[in-house]
Protein backbone atom coordinates (compact mmCIF):
# COMPACT_ATOMS: atom_id res chain seq x y z
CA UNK A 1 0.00 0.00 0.00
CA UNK A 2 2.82 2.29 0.76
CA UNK A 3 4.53 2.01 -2.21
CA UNK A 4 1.74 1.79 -4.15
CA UNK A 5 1.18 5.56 -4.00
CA UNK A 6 3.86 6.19 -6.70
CA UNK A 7 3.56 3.37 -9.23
CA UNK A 8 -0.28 3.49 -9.28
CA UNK A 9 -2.67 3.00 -11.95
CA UNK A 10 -5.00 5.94 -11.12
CA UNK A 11 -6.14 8.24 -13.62
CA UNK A 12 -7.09 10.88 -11.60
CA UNK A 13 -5.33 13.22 -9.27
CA UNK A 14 -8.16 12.91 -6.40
CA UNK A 15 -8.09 9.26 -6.04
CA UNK A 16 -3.86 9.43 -5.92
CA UNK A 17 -4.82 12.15 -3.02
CA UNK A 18 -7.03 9.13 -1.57
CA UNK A 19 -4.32 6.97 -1.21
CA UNK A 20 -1.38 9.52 0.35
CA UNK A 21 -4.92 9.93 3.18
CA UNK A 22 -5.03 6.16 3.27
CA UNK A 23 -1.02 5.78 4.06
CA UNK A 24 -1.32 8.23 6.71
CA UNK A 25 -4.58 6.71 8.09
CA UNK A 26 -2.80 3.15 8.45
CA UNK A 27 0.21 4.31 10.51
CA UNK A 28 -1.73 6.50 12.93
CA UNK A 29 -3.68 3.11 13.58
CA UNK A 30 -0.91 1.72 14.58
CA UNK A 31 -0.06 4.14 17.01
CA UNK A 32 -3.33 3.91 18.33
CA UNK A 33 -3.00 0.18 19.28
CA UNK A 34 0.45 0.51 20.76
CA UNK A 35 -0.81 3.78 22.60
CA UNK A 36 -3.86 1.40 24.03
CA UNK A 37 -1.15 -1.36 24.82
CA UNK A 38 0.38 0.80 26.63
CA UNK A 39 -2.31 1.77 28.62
CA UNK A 40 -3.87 -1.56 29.66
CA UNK A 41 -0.62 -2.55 30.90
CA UNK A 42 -0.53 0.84 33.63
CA UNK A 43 -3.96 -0.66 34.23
CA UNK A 44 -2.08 -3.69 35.66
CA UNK A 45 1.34 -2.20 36.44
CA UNK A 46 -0.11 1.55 37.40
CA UNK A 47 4.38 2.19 37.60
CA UNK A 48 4.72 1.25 34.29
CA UNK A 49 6.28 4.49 32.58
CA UNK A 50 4.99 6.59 35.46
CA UNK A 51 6.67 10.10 35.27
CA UNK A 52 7.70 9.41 31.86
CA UNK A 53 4.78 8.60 29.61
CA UNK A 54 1.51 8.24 32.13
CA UNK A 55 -1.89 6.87 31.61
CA UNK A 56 -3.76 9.80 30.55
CA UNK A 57 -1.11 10.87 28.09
CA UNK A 58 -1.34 7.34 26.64
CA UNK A 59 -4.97 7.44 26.66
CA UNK A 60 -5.00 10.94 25.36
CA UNK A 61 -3.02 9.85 22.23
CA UNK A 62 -4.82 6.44 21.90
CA UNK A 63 -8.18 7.93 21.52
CA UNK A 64 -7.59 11.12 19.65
CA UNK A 65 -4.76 8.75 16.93
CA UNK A 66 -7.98 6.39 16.70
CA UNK A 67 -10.23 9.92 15.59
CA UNK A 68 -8.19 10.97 13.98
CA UNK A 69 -6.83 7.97 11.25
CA UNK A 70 -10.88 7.29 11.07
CA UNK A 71 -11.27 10.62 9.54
CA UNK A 72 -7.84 10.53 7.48
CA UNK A 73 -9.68 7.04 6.13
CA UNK A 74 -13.09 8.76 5.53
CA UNK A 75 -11.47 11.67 3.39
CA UNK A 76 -9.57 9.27 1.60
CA UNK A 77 -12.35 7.07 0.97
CA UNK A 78 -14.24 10.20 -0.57
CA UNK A 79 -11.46 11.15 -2.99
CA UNK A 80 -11.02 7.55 -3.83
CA UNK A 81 -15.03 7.23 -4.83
CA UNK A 82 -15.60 10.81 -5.85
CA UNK A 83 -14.87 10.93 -9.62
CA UNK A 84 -16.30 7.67 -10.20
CA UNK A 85 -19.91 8.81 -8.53
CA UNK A 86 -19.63 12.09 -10.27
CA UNK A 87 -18.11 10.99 -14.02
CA UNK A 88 -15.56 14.18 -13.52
CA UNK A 89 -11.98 14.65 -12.35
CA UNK A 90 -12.01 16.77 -8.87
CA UNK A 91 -11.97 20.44 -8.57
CA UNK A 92 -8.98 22.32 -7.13
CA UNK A 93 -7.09 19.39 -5.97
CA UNK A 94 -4.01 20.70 -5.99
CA UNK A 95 -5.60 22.91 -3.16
CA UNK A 96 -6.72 19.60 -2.19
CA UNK A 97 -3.01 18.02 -1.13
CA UNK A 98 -2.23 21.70 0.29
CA UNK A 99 -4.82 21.03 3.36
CA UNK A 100 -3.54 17.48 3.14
CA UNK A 101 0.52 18.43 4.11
CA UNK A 102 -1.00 21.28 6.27
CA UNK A 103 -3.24 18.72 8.35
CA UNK A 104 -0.31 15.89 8.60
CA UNK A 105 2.11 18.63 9.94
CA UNK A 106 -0.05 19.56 12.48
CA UNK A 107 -1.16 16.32 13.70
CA UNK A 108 2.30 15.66 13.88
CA UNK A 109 3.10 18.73 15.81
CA UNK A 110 0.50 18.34 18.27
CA UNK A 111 0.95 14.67 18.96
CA UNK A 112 4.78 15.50 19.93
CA UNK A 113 3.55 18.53 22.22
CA UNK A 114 1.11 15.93 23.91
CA UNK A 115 4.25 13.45 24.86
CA UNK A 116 7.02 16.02 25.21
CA UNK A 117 4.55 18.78 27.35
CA UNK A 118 2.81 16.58 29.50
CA UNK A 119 2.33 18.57 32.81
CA UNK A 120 2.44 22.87 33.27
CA UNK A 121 -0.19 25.64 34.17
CA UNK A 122 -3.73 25.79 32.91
CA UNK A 123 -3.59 28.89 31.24
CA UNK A 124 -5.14 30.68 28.26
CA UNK A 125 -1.61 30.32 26.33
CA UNK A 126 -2.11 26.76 27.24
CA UNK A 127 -5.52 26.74 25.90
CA UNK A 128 -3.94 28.22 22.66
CA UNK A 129 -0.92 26.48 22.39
CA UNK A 130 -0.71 22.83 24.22
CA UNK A 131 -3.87 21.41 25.52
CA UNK A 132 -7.54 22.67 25.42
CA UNK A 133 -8.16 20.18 28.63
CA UNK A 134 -11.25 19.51 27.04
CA UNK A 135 -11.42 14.80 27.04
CA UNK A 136 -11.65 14.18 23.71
CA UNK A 137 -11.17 17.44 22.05
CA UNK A 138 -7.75 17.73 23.38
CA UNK A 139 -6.30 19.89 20.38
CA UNK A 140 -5.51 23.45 21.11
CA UNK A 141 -7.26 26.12 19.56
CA UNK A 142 -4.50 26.55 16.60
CA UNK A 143 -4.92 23.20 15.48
CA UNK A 144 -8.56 23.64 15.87
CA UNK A 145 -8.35 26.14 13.44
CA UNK A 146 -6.29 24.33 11.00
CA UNK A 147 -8.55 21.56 11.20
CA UNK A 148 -11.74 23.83 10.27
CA UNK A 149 -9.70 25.09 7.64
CA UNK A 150 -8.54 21.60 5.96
CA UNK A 151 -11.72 20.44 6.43
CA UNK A 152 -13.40 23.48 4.83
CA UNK A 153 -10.92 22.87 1.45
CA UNK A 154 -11.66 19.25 1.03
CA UNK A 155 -15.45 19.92 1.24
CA UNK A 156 -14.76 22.37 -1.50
CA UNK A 157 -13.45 19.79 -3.35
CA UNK A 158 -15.62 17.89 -3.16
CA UNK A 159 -18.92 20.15 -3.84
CA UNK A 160 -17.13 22.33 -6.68
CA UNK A 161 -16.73 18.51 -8.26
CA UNK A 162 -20.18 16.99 -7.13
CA UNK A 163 -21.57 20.54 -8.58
CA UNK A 164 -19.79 20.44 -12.26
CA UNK A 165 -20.56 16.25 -12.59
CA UNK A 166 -22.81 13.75 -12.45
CA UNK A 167 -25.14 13.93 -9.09
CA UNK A 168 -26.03 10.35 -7.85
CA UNK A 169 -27.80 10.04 -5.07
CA UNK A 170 -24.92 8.70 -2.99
CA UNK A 171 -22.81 11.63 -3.90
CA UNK A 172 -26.21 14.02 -2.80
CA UNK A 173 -25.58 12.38 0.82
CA UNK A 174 -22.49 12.53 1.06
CA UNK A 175 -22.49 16.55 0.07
CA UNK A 176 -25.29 16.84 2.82
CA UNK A 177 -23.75 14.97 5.27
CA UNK A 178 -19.97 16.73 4.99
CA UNK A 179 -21.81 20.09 5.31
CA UNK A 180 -22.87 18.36 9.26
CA UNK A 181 -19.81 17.20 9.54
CA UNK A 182 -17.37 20.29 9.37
CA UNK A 183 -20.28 22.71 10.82
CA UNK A 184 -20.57 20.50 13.95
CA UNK A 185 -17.00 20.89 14.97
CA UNK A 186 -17.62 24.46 15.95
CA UNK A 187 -19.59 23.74 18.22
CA UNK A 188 -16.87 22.57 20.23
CA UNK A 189 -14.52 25.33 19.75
CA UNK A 190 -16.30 28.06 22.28
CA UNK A 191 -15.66 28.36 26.34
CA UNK A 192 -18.06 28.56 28.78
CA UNK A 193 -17.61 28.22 32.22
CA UNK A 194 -21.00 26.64 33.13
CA UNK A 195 -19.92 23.15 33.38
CA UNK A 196 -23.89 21.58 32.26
CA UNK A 197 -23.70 23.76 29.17
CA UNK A 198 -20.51 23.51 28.51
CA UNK A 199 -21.10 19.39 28.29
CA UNK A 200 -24.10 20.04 26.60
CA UNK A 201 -22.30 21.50 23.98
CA UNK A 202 -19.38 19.32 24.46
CA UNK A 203 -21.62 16.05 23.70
CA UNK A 204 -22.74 18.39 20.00
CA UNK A 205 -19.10 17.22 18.87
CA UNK A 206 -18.66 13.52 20.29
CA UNK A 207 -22.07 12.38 20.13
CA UNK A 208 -24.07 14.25 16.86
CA UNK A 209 -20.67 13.77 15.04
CA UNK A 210 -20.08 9.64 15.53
CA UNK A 211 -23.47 8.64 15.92
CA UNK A 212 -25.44 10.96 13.36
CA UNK A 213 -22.80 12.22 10.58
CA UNK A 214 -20.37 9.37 10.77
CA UNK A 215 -23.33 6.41 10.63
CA UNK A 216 -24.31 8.27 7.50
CA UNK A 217 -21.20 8.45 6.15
CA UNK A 218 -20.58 4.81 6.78
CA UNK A 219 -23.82 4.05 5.11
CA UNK A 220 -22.58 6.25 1.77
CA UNK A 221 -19.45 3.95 1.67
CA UNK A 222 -21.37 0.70 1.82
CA UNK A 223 -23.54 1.72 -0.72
CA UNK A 224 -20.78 2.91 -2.67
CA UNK A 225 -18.66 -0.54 -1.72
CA UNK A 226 -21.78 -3.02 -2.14
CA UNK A 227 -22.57 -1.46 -6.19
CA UNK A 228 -18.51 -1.71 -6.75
CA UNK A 229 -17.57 -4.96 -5.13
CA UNK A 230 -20.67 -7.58 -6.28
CA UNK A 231 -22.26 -4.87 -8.67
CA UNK A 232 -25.67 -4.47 -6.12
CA UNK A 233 -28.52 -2.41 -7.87
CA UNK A 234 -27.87 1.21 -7.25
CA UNK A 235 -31.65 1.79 -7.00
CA UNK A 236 -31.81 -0.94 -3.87
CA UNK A 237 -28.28 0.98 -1.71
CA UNK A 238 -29.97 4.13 -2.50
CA UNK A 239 -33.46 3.52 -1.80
CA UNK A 240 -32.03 1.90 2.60
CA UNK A 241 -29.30 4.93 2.02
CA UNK A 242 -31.97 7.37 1.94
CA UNK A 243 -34.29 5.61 4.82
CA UNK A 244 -30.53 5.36 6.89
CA UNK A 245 -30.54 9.50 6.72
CA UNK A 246 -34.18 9.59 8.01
CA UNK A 247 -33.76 7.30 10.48
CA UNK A 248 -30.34 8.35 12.28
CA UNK A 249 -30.95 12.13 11.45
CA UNK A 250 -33.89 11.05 13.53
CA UNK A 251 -32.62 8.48 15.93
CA UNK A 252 -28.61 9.93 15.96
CA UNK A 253 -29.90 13.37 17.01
CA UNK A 254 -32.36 12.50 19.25
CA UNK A 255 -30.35 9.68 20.82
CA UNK A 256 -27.93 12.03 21.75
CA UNK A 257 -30.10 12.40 25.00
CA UNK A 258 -28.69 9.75 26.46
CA UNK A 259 -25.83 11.61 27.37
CA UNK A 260 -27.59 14.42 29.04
CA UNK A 261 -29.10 12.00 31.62
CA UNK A 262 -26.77 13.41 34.32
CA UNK A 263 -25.13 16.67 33.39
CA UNK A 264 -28.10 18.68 34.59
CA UNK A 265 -30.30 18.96 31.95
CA UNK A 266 -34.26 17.94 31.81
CA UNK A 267 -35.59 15.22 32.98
CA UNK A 268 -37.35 14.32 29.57
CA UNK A 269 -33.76 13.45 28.16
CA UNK A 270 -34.34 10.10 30.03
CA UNK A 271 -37.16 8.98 27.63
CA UNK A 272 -35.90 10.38 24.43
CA UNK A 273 -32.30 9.40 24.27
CA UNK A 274 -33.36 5.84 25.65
CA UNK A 275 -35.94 5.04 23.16
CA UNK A 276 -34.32 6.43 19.70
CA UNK A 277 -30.36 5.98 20.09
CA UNK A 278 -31.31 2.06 19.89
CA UNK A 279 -32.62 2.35 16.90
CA UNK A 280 -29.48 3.75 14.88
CA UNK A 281 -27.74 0.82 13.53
CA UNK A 282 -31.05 -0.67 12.16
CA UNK A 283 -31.35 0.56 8.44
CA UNK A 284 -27.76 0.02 7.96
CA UNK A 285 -27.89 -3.49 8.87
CA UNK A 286 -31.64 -3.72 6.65
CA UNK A 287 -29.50 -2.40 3.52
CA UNK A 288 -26.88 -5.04 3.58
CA UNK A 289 -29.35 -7.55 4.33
CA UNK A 290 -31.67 -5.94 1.47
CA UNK A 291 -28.57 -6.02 -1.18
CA UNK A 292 -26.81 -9.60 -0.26
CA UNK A 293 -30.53 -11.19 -0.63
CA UNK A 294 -31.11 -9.74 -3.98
CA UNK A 295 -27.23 -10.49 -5.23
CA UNK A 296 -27.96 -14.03 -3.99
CA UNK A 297 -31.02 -14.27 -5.95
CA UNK A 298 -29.79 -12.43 -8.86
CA UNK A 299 -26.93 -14.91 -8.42
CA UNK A 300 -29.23 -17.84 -8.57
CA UNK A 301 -31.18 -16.54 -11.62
CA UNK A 302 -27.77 -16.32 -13.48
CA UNK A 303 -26.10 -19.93 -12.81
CA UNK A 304 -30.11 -21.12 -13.86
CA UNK A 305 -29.36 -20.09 -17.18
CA UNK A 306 -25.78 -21.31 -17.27
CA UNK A 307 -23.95 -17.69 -16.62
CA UNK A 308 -21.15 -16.80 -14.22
CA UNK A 309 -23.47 -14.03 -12.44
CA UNK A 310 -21.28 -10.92 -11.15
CA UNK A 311 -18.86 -12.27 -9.34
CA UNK A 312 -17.13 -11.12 -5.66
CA UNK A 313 -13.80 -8.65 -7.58
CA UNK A 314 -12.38 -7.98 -3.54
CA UNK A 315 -12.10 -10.61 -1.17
CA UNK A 316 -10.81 -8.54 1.73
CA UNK A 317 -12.43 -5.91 0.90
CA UNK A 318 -15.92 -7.89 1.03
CA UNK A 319 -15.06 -9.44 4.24
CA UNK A 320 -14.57 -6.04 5.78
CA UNK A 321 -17.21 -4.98 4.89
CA UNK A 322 -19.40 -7.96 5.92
CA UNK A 323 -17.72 -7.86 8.65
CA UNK A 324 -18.80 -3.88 9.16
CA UNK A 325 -23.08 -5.04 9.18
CA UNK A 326 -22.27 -7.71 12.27
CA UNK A 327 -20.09 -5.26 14.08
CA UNK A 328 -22.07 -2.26 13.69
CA UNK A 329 -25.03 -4.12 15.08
CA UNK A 330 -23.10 -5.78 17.63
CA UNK A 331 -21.06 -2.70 19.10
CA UNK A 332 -23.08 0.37 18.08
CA UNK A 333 -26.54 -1.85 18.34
CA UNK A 334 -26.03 -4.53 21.09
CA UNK A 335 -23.42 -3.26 23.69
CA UNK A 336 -25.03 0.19 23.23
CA UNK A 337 -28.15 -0.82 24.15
CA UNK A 338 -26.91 -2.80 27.33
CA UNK A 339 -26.61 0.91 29.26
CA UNK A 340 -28.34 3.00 27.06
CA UNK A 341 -31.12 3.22 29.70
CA UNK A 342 -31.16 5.52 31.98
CA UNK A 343 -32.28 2.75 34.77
CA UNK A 344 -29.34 0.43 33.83
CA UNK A 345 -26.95 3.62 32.69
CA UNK A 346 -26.99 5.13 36.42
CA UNK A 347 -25.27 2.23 37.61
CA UNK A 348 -23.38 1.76 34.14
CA UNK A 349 -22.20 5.01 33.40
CA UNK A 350 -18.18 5.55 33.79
CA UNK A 351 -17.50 2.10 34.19
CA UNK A 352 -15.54 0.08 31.81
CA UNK A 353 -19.01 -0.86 30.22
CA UNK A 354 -18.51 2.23 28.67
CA UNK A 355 -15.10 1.49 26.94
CA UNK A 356 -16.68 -2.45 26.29
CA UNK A 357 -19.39 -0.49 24.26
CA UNK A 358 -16.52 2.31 22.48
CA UNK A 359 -13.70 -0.71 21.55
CA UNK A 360 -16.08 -2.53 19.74
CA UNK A 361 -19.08 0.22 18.46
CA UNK A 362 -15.46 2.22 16.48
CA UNK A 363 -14.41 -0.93 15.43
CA UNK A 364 -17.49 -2.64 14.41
CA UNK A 365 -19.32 1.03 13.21
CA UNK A 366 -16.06 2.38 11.45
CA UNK A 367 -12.86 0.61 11.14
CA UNK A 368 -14.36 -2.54 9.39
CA UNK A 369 -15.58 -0.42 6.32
CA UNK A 370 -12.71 1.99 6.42
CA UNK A 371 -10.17 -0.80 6.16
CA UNK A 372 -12.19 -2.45 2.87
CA UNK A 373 -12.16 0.86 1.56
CA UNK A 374 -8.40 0.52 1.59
CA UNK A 375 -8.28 -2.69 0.18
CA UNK A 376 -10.28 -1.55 -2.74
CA UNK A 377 -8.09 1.66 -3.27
CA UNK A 378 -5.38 -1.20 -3.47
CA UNK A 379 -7.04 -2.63 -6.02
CA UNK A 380 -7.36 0.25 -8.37
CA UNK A 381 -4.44 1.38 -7.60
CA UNK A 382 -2.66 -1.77 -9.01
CA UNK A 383 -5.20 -1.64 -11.75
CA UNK A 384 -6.26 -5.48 -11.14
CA UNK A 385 -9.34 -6.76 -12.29
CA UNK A 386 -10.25 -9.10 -9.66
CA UNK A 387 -8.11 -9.14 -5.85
CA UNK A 388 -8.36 -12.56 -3.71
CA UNK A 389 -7.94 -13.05 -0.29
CA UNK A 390 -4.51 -13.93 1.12
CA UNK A 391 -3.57 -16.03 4.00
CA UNK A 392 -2.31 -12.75 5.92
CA UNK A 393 -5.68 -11.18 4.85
CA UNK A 394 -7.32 -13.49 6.37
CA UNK A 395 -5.16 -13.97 9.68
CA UNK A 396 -5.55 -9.73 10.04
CA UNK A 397 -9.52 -9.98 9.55
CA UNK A 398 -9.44 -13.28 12.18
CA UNK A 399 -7.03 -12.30 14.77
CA UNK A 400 -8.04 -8.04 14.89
CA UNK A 401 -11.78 -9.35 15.06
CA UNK A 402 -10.82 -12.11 17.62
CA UNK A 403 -8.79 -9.52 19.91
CA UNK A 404 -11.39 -6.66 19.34
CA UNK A 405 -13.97 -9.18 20.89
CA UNK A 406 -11.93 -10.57 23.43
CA UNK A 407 -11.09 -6.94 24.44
CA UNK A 408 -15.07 -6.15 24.54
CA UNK A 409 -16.21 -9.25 26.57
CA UNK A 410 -13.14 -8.50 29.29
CA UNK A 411 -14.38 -5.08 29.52
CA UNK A 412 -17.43 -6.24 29.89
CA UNK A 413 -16.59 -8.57 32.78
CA UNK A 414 -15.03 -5.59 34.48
CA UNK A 415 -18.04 -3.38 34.31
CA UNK A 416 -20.35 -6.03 35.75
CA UNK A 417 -17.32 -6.29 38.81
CA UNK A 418 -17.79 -2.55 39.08
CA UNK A 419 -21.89 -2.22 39.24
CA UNK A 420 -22.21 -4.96 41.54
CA UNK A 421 -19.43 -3.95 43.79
CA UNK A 422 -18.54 -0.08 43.28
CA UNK A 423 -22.30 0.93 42.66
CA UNK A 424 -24.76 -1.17 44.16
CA UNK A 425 -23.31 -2.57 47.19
CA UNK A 426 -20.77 0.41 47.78
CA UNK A 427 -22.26 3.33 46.27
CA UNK A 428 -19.84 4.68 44.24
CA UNK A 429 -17.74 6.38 46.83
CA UNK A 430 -14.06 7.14 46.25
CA UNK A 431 -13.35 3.79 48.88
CA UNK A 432 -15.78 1.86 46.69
CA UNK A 433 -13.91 2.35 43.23
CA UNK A 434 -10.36 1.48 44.66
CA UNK A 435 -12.01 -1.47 46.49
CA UNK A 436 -13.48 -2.40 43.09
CA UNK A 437 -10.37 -1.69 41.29
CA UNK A 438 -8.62 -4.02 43.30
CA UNK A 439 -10.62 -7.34 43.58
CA UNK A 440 -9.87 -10.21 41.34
CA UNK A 441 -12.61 -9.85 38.77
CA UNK A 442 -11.44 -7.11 37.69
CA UNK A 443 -7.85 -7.16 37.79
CA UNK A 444 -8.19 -10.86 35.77
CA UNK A 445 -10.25 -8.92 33.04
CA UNK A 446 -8.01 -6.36 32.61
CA UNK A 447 -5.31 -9.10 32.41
CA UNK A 448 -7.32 -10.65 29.53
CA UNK A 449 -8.08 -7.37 28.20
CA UNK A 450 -4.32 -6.48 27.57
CA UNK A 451 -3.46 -10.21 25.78
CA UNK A 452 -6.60 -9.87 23.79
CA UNK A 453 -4.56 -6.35 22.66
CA UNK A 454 -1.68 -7.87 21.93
CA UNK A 455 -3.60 -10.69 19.76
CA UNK A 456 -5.44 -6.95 17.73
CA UNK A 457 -2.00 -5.78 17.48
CA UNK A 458 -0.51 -9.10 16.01
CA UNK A 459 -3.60 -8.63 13.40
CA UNK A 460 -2.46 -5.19 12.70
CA UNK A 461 1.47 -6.71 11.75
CA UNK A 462 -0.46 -9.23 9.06
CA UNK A 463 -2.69 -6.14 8.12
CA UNK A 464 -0.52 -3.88 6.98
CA UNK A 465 2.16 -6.79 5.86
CA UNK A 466 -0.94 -7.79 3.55
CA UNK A 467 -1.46 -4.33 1.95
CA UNK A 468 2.96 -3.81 1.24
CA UNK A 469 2.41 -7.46 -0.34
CA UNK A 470 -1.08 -8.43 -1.69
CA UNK A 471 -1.23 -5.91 -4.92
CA UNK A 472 2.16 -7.23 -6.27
CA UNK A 473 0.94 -10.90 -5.48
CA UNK A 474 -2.28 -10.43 -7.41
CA UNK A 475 -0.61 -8.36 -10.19
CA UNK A 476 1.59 -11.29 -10.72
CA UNK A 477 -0.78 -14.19 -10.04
């Protein structure tokens, strides 16, 4: 994959731009994983780097790298599938790999001021310069900045480009939905020093952004994926892509309520964010269920009259992305509906139920269909016709699934240890979490929690030895 960005067999300037955001996208996953590694082993071993590189600067850096190489993936994705949607080569590109140098720099610089400045004075300079001290939205306010601005040029591109071509009505979501996604940023770029508002606010970015504008921009690349991959009926993707916008427009929005359960706003929130955020991964899962039924039957039809039928052209790819409707239900669907009620979440909430429900919602929701998008950009990038699974595709889909579950159901072990002990029998003093902390539930799951890591991290090494090798194999085969 990494070499494949020079001796490519692209045509067009956006989808080379795809792949230099793919590249980037793949290493900062890494980091991710060995930032989490590090982390679940000062779970165990709390002295484990302490004073040099401590647990919320690894867990800083482990969530915000796993944000950020999500969206690297997801603008690289668009590039990749934008002239093909719209039958014309992108607009101002050029300007295009400008915001793409300017927003690798600054990552770059503000990942090194994370490690290097770890500790100093909360002050506005601070604000500005090193650390916004906001969980999650770490950045400072320069980068901010920068990010609104990159993220301003590559919608550009992309609506200067959806305006002068063809206008499908994937690419008519996807316009929509990018115009959500940069505007909702802002909303976490303003101080207030009314700590309910400001987390009212606060949730605008983490919530509406993930579980509204990302879900439909998920959907978009399945669609996208599904008509490329086993050539699904565009009228069938787009009909469950347009009921997916009603639906978690509806249910993403709404469902954000169940974060304002205890941050001081209305009681009401209780009903509302319980009833629709369990309904967001629904039509995604009804379109992939919808498409593979009517490719199966399509398929049938064919080999009844003696044809081939359109066959699978990206194994990995297709697994992925398969992969993507089970997870998405599972993580997003399953796990977020275990505390998504406010009865269950006041006992849930803050526990490591929580990061049970985040490992495998990103993974399931996101990195599943980000990582087939890669494997097709592989593809076309090597100009092949037709791309088979490898053994170390299919030892990085096995053992990153396996350790991404294992990782989930330790969590999940630990959050039980923690209601039961922490919050119902100890009521969630200060005593009660270092009591919980320390019995052998929950010091075993974290154990398992940290091997199942390293097992996602071996999956990683086969991952991204599959994309430096797989496009010369299948070139050659």
């Amino acid at each position: 994959m990494l070499t494949s960005i020079k001796t490519n067999s692209f045509t067009t300037e956006s989808q080379k731009l795809g792949m230099m955001y793919f590249r980037v996208a793949i290493i900062l996953f890494g980091a991710q994983l060995l930032m989490g590694l590090i982390a679940a082993i000062q779970f165990l071993a709390p002295g484990f780097l302490f004073e040099l590189f401590d647990f919320s600067v690894a867990r800083m850096v482990h969530i915000n790298a796993l944000v950020v190489w999500m969206l690297y993936a997801m603008i690289g994705s668009v590039y990749l599938m934008l002239t093909d949607e719209t039958e014309h080569e992108g607009v101002a590109i050029g300007l295009g790999k400008l915001g793409f140098w300017v927003l690798t720099a600054a990552v770059t610089v503000v990942v090194l001021v994370y490690i290097f400045i770890q500790v100093g004075a909360g002050t506005e300079s601070t604000i500005w310069l090193i650390n916004e001290g906001r969980e999650y939205l770490e950045a400072p306010r320069w980068a901010d900045i920068g990010i609104v601005v990159v993220v301003l040029i590559f919608y550009f591109n992309v609506f200067a480009t959806y305006m002068k071509g063809k206008k499908t009505g994937i690419m008519t979501v996807m316009v929509a939905n990018l115009m959500a996604l940069a505007g909702l940023y802002l909303a976490g770029m303003f101080f207030t020093d009314n700590i309910s508002m400001d987390q009212f606010w606060w949730w605008w970015v983490i919530h509406l952004w993930v579980e509204a504008t990302w879900e439909v921009f998920v959907g978009t690349l399945a669609a996208y994926a599904l008509i490329k991959l086993i050539g699904a009926k565009r009228e069938i993707v787009e009909m469950w892509l347009w009921i997916e916008v009603l639906m978690l427009f509806g249910s993403g929005i709404l469902g954000l309520g169940h974060h304002y359960f205890w941050i001081g706003t209305p009681e009401y929130w209780w009903e509302i964010g319980a009833l629709f955020s369990a309904l967001e991964p629904v039509p995604l899962i009804a379109m992939f269920v919808h498409v593979l039924y009517d490719w199966g039957k399509e398929q049938g039809i064919a080999h009844g009259k003696g044809e081939e039928g359109n066959v699978i052209i990206n194994g990995p790819a297709m697994s992925w992305i398969v992969l993507n409707a089970f997870g998405n239900f599972l993580g997003a669907g399953i796990w977020g509906f275990f505390h998504t009620l406010p009865q269950v979440n006041i006992y849930t909430h803050g526990t490591q139920f929580t990061a049970a429900h985040g490992h495998l919602s990103f993974f399931g929701a996101y990195a599943t269909i980000l990582i087939g998008m890669m494997y097709y950009g592989l593809q076309r990038a090597y100009g092949l016709e037709r791309m088979k699974s490898t053994f170390k595709s299919k030892m990085a889909i096995f053992l990153i699934a396996f350790g991404v579950m294992g990782m989930t159901i330790a969590l999940t072990i630990a959050g039980y240890e923690q209601v039961l002990v922490e919050r119902a029998e100890m009521g969630a003093t200060w005593n009660a979490f270092f009591t919980a902390q320390n019995l052998p539930w929950y010091v075993q799951a974290q154990l398992w929690r940290t091997v199942m890591g390293v097992v996602t991290l071996v999956g990683f090494i086969y991952l991204v030895w599959d994309f430096l090798t797989i496009g010369k194999a299948s070139k050659e085969a």
